[in-house]
Protein backbone atom coordinates (compact mmCIF):
# COMPACT_ATOMS: atom_id res chain seq x y z
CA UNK A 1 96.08 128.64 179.63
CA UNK A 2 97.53 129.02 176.14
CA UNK A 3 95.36 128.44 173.17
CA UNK A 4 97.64 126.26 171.56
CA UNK A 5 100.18 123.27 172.88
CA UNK A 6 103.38 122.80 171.20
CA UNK A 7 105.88 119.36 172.18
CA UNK A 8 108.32 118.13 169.84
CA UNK A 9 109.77 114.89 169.74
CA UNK A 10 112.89 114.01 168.14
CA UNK A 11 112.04 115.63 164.92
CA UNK A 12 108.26 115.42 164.97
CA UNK A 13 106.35 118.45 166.43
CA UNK A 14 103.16 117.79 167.50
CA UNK A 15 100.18 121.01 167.85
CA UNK A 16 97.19 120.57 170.31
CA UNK A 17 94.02 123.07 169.90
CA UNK A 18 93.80 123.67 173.79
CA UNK A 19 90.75 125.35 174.52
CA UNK A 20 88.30 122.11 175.56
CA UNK A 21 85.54 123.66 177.29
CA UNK A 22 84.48 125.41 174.10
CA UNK A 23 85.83 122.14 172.26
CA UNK A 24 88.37 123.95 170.79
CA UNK A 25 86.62 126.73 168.70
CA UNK A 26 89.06 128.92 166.80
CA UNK A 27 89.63 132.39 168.27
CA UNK A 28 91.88 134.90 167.28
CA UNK A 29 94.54 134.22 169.54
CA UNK A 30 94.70 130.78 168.82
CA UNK A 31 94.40 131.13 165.15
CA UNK A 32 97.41 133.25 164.98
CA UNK A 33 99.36 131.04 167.37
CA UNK A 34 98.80 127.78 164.87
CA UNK A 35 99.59 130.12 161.60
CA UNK A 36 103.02 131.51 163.51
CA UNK A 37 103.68 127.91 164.64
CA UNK A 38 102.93 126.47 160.86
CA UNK A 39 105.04 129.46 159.30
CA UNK A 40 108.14 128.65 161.80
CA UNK A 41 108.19 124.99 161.18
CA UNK A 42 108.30 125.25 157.42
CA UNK A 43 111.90 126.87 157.86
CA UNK A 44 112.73 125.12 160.73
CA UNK A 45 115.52 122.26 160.07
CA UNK A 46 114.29 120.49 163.83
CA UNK A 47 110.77 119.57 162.45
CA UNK A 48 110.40 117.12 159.60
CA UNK A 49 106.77 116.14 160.35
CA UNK A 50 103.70 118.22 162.19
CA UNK A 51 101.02 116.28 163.98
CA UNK A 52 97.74 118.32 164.66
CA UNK A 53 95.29 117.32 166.88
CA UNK A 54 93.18 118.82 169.69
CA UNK A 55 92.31 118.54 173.66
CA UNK A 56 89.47 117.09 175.28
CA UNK A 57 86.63 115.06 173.13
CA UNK A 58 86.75 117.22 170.37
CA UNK A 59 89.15 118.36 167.41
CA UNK A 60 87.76 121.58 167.05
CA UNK A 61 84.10 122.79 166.42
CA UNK A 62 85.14 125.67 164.55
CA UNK A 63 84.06 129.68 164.82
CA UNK A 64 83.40 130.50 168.13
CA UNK A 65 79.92 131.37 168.04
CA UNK A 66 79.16 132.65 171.32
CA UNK A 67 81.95 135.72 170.53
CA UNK A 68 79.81 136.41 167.60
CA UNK A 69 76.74 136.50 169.78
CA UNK A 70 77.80 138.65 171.82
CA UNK A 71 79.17 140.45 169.31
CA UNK A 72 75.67 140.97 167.81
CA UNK A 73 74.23 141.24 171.16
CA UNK A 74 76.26 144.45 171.97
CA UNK A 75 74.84 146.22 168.23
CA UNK A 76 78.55 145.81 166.63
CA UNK A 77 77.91 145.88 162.80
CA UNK A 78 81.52 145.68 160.92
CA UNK A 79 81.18 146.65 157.39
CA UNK A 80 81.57 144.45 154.57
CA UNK A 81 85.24 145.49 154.04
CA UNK A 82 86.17 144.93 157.90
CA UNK A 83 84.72 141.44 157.82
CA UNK A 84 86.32 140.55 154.66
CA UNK A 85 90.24 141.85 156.42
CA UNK A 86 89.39 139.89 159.62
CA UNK A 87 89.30 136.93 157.81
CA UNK A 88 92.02 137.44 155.18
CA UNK A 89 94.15 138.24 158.18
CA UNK A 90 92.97 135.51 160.33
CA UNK A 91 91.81 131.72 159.09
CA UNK A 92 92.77 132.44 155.52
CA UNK A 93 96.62 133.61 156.80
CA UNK A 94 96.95 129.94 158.74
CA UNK A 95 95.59 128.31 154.71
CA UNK A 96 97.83 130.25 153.37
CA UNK A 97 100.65 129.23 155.52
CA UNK A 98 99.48 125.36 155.14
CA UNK A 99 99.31 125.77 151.50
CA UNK A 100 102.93 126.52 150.69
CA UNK A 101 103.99 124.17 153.94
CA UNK A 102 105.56 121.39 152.26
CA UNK A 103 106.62 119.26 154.65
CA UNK A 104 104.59 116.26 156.12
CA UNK A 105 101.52 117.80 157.82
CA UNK A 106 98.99 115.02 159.55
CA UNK A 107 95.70 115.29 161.47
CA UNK A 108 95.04 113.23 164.37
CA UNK A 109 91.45 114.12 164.52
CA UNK A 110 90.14 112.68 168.14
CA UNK A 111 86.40 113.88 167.92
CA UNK A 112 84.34 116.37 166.54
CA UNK A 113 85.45 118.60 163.35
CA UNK A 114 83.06 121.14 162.75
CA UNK A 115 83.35 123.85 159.89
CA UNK A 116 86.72 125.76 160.40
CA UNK A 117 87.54 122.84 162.29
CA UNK A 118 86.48 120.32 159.37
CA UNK A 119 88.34 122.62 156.99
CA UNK A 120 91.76 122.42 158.95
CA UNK A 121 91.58 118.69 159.34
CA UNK A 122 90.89 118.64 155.22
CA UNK A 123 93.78 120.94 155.09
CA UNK A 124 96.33 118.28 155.98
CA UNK A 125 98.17 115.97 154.41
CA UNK A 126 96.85 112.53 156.25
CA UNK A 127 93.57 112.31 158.15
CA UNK A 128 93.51 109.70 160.90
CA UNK A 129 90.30 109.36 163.19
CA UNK A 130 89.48 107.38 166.22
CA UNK A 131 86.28 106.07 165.99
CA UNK A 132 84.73 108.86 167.79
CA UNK A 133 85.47 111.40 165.27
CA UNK A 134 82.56 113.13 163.55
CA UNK A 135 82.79 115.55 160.29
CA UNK A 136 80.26 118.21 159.33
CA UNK A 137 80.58 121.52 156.99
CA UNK A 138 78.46 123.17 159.79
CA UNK A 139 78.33 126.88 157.92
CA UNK A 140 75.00 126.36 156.45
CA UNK A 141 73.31 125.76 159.61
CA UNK A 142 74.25 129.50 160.74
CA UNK A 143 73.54 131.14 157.50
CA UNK A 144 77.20 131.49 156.56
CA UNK A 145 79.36 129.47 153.35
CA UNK A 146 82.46 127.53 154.42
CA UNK A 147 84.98 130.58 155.12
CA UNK A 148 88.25 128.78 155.23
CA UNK A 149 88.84 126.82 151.74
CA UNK A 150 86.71 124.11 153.01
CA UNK A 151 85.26 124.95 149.11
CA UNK A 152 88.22 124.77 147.35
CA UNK A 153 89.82 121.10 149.66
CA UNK A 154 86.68 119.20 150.03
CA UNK A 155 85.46 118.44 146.18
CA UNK A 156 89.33 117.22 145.58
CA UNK A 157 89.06 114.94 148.28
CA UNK A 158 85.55 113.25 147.86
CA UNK A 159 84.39 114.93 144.44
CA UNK A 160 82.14 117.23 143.82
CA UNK A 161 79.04 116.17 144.25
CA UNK A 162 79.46 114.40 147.64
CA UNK A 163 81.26 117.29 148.65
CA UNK A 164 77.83 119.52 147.80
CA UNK A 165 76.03 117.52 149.88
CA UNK A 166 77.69 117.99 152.32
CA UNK A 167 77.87 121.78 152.01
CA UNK A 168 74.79 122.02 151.25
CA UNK A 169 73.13 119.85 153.89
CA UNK A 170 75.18 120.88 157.22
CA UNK A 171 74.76 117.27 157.90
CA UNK A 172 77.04 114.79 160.11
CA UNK A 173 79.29 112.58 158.90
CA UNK A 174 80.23 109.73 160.82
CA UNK A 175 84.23 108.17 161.54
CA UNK A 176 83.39 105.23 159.35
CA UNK A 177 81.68 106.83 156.52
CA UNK A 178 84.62 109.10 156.30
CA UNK A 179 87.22 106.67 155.76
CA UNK A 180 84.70 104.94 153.10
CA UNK A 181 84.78 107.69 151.23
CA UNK A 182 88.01 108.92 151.51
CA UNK A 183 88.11 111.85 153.47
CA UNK A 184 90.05 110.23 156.30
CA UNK A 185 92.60 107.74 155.30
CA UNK A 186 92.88 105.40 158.85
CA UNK A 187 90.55 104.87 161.58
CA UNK A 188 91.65 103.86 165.59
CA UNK A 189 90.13 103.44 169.07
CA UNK A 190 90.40 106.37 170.77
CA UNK A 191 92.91 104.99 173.13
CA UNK A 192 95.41 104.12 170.07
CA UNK A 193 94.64 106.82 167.99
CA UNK A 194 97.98 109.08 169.12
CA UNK A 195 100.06 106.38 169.14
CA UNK A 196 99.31 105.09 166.02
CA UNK A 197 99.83 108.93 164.28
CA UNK A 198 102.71 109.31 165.99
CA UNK A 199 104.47 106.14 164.71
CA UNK A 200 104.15 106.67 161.60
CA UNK A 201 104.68 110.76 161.85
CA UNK A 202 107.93 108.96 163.33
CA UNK A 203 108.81 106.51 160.40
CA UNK A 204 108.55 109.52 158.52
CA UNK A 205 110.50 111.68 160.59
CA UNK A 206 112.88 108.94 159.76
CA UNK A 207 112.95 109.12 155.76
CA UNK A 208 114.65 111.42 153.22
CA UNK A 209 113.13 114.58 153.97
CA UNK A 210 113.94 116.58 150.83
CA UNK A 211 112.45 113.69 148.78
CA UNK A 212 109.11 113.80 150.85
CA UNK A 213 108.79 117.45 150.39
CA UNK A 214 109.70 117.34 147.04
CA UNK A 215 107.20 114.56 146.55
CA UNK A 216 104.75 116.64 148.10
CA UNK A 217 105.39 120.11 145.72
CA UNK A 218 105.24 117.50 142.78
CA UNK A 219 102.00 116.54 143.85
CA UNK A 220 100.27 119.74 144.43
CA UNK A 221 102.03 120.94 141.11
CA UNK A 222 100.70 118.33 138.95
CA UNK A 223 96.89 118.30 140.85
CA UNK A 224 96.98 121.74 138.31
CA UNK A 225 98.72 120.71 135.76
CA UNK A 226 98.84 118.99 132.06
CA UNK A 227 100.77 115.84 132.14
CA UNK A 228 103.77 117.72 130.19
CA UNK A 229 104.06 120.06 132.78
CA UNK A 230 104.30 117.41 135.13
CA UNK A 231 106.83 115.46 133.45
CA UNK A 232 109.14 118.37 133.38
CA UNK A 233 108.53 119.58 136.97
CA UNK A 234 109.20 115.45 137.74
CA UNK A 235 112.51 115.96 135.77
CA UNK A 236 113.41 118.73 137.93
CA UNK A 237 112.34 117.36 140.85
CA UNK A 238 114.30 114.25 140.25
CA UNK A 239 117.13 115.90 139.26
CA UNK A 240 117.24 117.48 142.95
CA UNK A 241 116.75 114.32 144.58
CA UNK A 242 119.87 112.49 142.52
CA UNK A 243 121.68 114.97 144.03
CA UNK A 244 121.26 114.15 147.57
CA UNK A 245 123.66 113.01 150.02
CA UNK A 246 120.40 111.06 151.24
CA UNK A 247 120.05 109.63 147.53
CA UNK A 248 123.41 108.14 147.56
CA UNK A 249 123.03 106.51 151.25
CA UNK A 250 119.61 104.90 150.24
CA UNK A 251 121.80 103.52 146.87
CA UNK A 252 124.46 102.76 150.06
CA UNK A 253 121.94 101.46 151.87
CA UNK A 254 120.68 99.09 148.89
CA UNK A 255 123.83 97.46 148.26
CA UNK A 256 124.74 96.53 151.79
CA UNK A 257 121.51 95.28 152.85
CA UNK A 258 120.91 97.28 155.48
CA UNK A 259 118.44 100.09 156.47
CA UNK A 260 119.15 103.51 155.34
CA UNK A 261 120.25 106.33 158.17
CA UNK A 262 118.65 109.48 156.41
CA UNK A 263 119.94 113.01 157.84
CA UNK A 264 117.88 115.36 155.27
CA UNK A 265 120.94 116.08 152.97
């Protein structure tokens, strides 16, 4: 059974965690498969939009802690250094790989998300939830601090002293009290959950392409920036997007009174 499910559709690609009886608890294997399959798709023309979700009941509940059990169990003590290159090489090469991914990434997150599991699902673009869905920065509980940017993604999202709680406490967070915060953006039945993401990972699919992921450097860009450094990356940016074969249908588009047909040009 392979750790990881990949279907496309039209030009939306959609990634399923597939490992359900452990409810889809990162191992190396499939780790590596969602960091190759997030580095192909970001210089792939077929895929304008990825959709990330996982099998079963749950999204993912993060390290695999029996492997580490057993890893203890058998007397294997990796030294600092080895720890620190298994995890450079592992969870922090698929952030990487999401970090300079600039087109449309969105989490359909169907159940539990538990640390490295939480911190992929704040990773994204768009969080949508069925009802279901549960949230917890789960590190503390096993002695550990969140190893996969969940410190660097969570305080932008909710602020930083929410986000401390949360780190801090291990506790649950429910679907609801998610979206009230802002953490996820739309919540679903279970049942309507998929559809729902994949409509609109559709009606995206559907848009100017180089204008979304230009919209989407500009953002990231100006989240560190001063606001003159913004303008002039905005100038830039818009300078691209004037340029567009896209650009002059939507203008095309606008004067006939009809919907634009957008090929990513």
């Amino acid at each position: 059974m392979s750790d990881l499910i990949d279907e496309q559709d039209g030009f939306v690609l959609r990634l399923t965690l597939n490992q359900p009886d452990k409810k889809n608890a990162f191992s190396p294997d499939m780790v590596g498969a969602l960091a190759a399959a997030i580095e192909s798709a970001a210089t792939d023309d077929a895929v304008r939009v990825v959709v990330l979700t996982g099998a079963g009941d749950a999204f993912s509940a993060g390290g695999d802690l029996s492997r580490r059990s057993k890893e203890s169990a058998e007397g294997a003590t990796p030294s600092p250094f080895d720890r620190m290159n298994r995890l450079q090489t592992g969870t922090h090469r698929l952030a990487r790989a999401i970090d300079v991914f600039d087109k449309p990434l969105m989490a359909a997150v169907n159940g539990a998300a538990a640390g490295a599991g939480m911190d992929l699902a704040l990773m994204c673009d768009i969080r949508y939830a069925s009802r279901q869905a549960r949230f917890c920065e789960a590190y503390i509980r096993v002695g550990l601090i969140p190893g996969n940017a969940g410190c660097h993604f969570l305080p932008r999202l909710i602020g930083t002293g929410r986000a401390l709680e949360l780190l801090w406490s291990g506790d649950w967070l429910s679907a609801e009290d998610a979206e009230r915060i802002g953490l996820v953006n739309r919540l679903f039945d279970v049942d309507q959950l998929m559809p729902e993401t994949l409509a609109f990972a559709h009606r995206l699919a559907g848009g100017p392409s180089i204008q979304q992921r230009l919209i989407k450097r500009l953002v990231r860009q100006c989240e560190r920036s001063d606001l003159k450094t913004s303008l002039e990356y905005t100038a830039a940016a818009m300078a691209v997007a004037q340029g567009t074969a896209d650009y002059q249908e939507a203008i095309a588009a606008y004067r006939e009174k009809r919907a634009g047909r957008f090929e990513g040009k």
